[in-house]
Protein backbone atom coordinates (compact mmCIF):
# COMPACT_ATOMS: atom_id res chain seq x y z
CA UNK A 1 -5.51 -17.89 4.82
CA UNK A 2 -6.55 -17.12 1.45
CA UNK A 3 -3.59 -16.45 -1.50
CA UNK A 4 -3.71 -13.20 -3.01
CA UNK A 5 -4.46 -12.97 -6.83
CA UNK A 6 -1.01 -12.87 -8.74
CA UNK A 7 0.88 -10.09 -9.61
CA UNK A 8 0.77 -8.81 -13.07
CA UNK A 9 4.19 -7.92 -15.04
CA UNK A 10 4.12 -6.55 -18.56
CA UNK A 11 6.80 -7.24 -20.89
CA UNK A 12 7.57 -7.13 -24.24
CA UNK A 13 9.98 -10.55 -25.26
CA UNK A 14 11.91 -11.20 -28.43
CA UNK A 15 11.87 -14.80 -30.62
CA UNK A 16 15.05 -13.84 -32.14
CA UNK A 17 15.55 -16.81 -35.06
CA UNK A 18 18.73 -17.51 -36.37
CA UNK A 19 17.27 -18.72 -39.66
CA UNK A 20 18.50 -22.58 -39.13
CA UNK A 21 16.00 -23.25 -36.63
CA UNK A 22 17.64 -21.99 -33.49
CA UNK A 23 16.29 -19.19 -31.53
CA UNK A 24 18.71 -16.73 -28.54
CA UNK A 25 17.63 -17.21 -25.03
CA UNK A 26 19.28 -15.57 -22.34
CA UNK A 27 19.84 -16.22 -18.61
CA UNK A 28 20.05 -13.21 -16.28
CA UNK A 29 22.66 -13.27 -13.06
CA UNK A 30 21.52 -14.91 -9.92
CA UNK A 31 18.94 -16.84 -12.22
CA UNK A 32 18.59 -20.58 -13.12
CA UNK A 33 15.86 -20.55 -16.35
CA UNK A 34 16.77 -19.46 -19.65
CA UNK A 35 14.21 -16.93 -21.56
CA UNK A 36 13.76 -14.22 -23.89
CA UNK A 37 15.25 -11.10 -24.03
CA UNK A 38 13.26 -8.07 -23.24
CA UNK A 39 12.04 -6.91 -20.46
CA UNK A 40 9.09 -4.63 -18.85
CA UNK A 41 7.34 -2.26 -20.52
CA UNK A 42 7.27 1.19 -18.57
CA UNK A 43 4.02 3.14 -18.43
CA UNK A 44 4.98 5.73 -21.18
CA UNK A 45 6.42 3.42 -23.53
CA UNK A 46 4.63 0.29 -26.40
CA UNK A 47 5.65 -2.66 -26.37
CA UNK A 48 7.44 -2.35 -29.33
CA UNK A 49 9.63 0.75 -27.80
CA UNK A 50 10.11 -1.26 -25.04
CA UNK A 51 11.49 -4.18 -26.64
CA UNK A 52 14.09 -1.69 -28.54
CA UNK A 53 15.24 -0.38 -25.47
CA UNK A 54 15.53 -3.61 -23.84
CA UNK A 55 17.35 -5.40 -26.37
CA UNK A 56 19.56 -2.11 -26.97
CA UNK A 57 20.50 -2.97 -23.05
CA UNK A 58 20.58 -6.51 -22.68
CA UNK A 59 22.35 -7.40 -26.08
CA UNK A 60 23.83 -4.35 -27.74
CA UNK A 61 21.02 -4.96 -30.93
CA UNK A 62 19.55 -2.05 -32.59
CA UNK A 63 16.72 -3.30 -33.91
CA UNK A 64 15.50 -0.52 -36.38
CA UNK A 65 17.52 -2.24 -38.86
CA UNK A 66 15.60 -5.58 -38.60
CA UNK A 67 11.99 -6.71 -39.59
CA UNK A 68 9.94 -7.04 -36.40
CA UNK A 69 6.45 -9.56 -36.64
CA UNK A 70 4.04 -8.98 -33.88
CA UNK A 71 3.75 -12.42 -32.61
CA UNK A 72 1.16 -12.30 -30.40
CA UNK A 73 0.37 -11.40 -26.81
CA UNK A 74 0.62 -14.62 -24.16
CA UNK A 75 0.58 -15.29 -20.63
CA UNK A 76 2.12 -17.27 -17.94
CA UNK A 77 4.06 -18.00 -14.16
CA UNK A 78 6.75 -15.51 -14.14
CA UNK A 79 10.20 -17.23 -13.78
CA UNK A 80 11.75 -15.49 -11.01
CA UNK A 81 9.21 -13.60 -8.88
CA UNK A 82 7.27 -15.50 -6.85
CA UNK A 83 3.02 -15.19 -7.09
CA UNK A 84 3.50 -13.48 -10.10
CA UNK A 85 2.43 -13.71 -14.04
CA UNK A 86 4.25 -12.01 -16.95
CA UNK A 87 1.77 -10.89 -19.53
CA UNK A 88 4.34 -10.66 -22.91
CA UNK A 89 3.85 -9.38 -25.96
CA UNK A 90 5.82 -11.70 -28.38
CA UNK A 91 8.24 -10.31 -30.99
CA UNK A 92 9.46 -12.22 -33.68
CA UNK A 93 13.12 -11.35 -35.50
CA UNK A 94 15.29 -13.28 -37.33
CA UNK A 95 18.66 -12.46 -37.32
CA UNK A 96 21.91 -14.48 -36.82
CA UNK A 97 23.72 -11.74 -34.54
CA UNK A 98 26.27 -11.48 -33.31
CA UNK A 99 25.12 -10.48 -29.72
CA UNK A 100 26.67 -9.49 -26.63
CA UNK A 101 25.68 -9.51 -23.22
CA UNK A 102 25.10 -6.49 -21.27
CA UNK A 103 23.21 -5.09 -18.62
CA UNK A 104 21.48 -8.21 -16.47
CA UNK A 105 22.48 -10.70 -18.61
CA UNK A 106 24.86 -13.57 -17.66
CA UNK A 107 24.90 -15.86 -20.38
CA UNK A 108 23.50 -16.19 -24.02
CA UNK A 109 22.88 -19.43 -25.67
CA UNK A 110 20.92 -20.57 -28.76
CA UNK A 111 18.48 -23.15 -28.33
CA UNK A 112 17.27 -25.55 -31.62
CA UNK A 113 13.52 -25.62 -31.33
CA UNK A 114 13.28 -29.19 -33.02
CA UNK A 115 15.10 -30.81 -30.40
CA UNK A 116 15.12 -31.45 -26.80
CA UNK A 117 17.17 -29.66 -24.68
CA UNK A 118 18.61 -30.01 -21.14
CA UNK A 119 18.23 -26.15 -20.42
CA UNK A 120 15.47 -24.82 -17.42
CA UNK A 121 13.73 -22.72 -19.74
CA UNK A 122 10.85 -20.05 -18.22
CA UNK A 123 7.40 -20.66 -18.64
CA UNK A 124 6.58 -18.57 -21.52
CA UNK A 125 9.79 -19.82 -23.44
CA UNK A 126 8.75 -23.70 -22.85
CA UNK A 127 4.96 -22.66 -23.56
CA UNK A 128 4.75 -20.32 -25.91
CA UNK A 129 7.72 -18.84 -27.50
CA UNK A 130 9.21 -22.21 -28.96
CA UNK A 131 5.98 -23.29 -30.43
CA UNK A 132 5.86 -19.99 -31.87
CA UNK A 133 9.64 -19.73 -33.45
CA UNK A 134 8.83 -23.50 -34.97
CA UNK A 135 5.42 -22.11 -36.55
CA UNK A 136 6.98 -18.47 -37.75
CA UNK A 137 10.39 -20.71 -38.72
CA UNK A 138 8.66 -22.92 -40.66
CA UNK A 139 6.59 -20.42 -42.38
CA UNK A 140 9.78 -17.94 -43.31
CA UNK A 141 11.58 -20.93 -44.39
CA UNK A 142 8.99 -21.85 -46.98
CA UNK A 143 8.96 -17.93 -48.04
CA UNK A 144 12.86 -17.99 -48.57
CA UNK A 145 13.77 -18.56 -52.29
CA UNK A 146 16.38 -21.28 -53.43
């Protein structure tokens, strides 16, 4: 019996940088990995609006206030449905919070991208986000004056 093709999800996910090298990853109930906020991206909406209303719901953050780099658009297994892949456009913030959990959300935590952590983080976190908050880091870091 053949498998059939996975299951495509958009979302649009948030590197949210604390500006010492940590970035926010959240856990949603009844889940195990650790991952971006954000969410899907409804059929009327950008990515961009979706990522406002999705971190408006998961964290209480208004984002209008905040610079927002485009970080790309990236690929890979969704975390918690089955024969599926979440196809993410990646949005970069830095900003120290504070947050609160809302909606889905069960717990917040902040990870340091230059160490090794413990956590079960999602595909796209391990993959692609945390290579991409230690590039766009490093770079804003060297932009920052003394």
């Amino acid at each position: 019996m053949a498998l059939s093709p996975p299951t495509v999800i958009r979302i649009a996910a948030a590197i949210i940088d604390d500006g010492a090298g940590s970035i926010l990853l959240v856990r949603k109930a009844g889940t195990t990995a650790f991952m971006q906020p954000g969410g899907k991206i409804e059929p009327s909406e950008t990515a961009a609006a979706a990522l406002a209303r999705e971190l408006r719901e998961e964290l209480s953050f208004d984002v209008s206030g905040s610079r927002v780099i485009h970080a790309g658009r990236r690929t890979a297994e969704a975390a918690n449905e089955p024969n599926c892949i979440v196809d993410a456009e990646l949005f970069y913030i830095r900003c120290p919070g504070p947050f609160a959990a809302g909606g889905e959300i069960d717990e917040l935590v902040w990870l340091d991208v230059g160490t090794e952590s413990n956590l079960v983080l999602a595909p796209l976190t391990r993959r692609h986000a945390v290579p991409v908050a230690r590039r766009l880091g490093e770079k804003m870091r060297e932009r920052r004056p003394d």
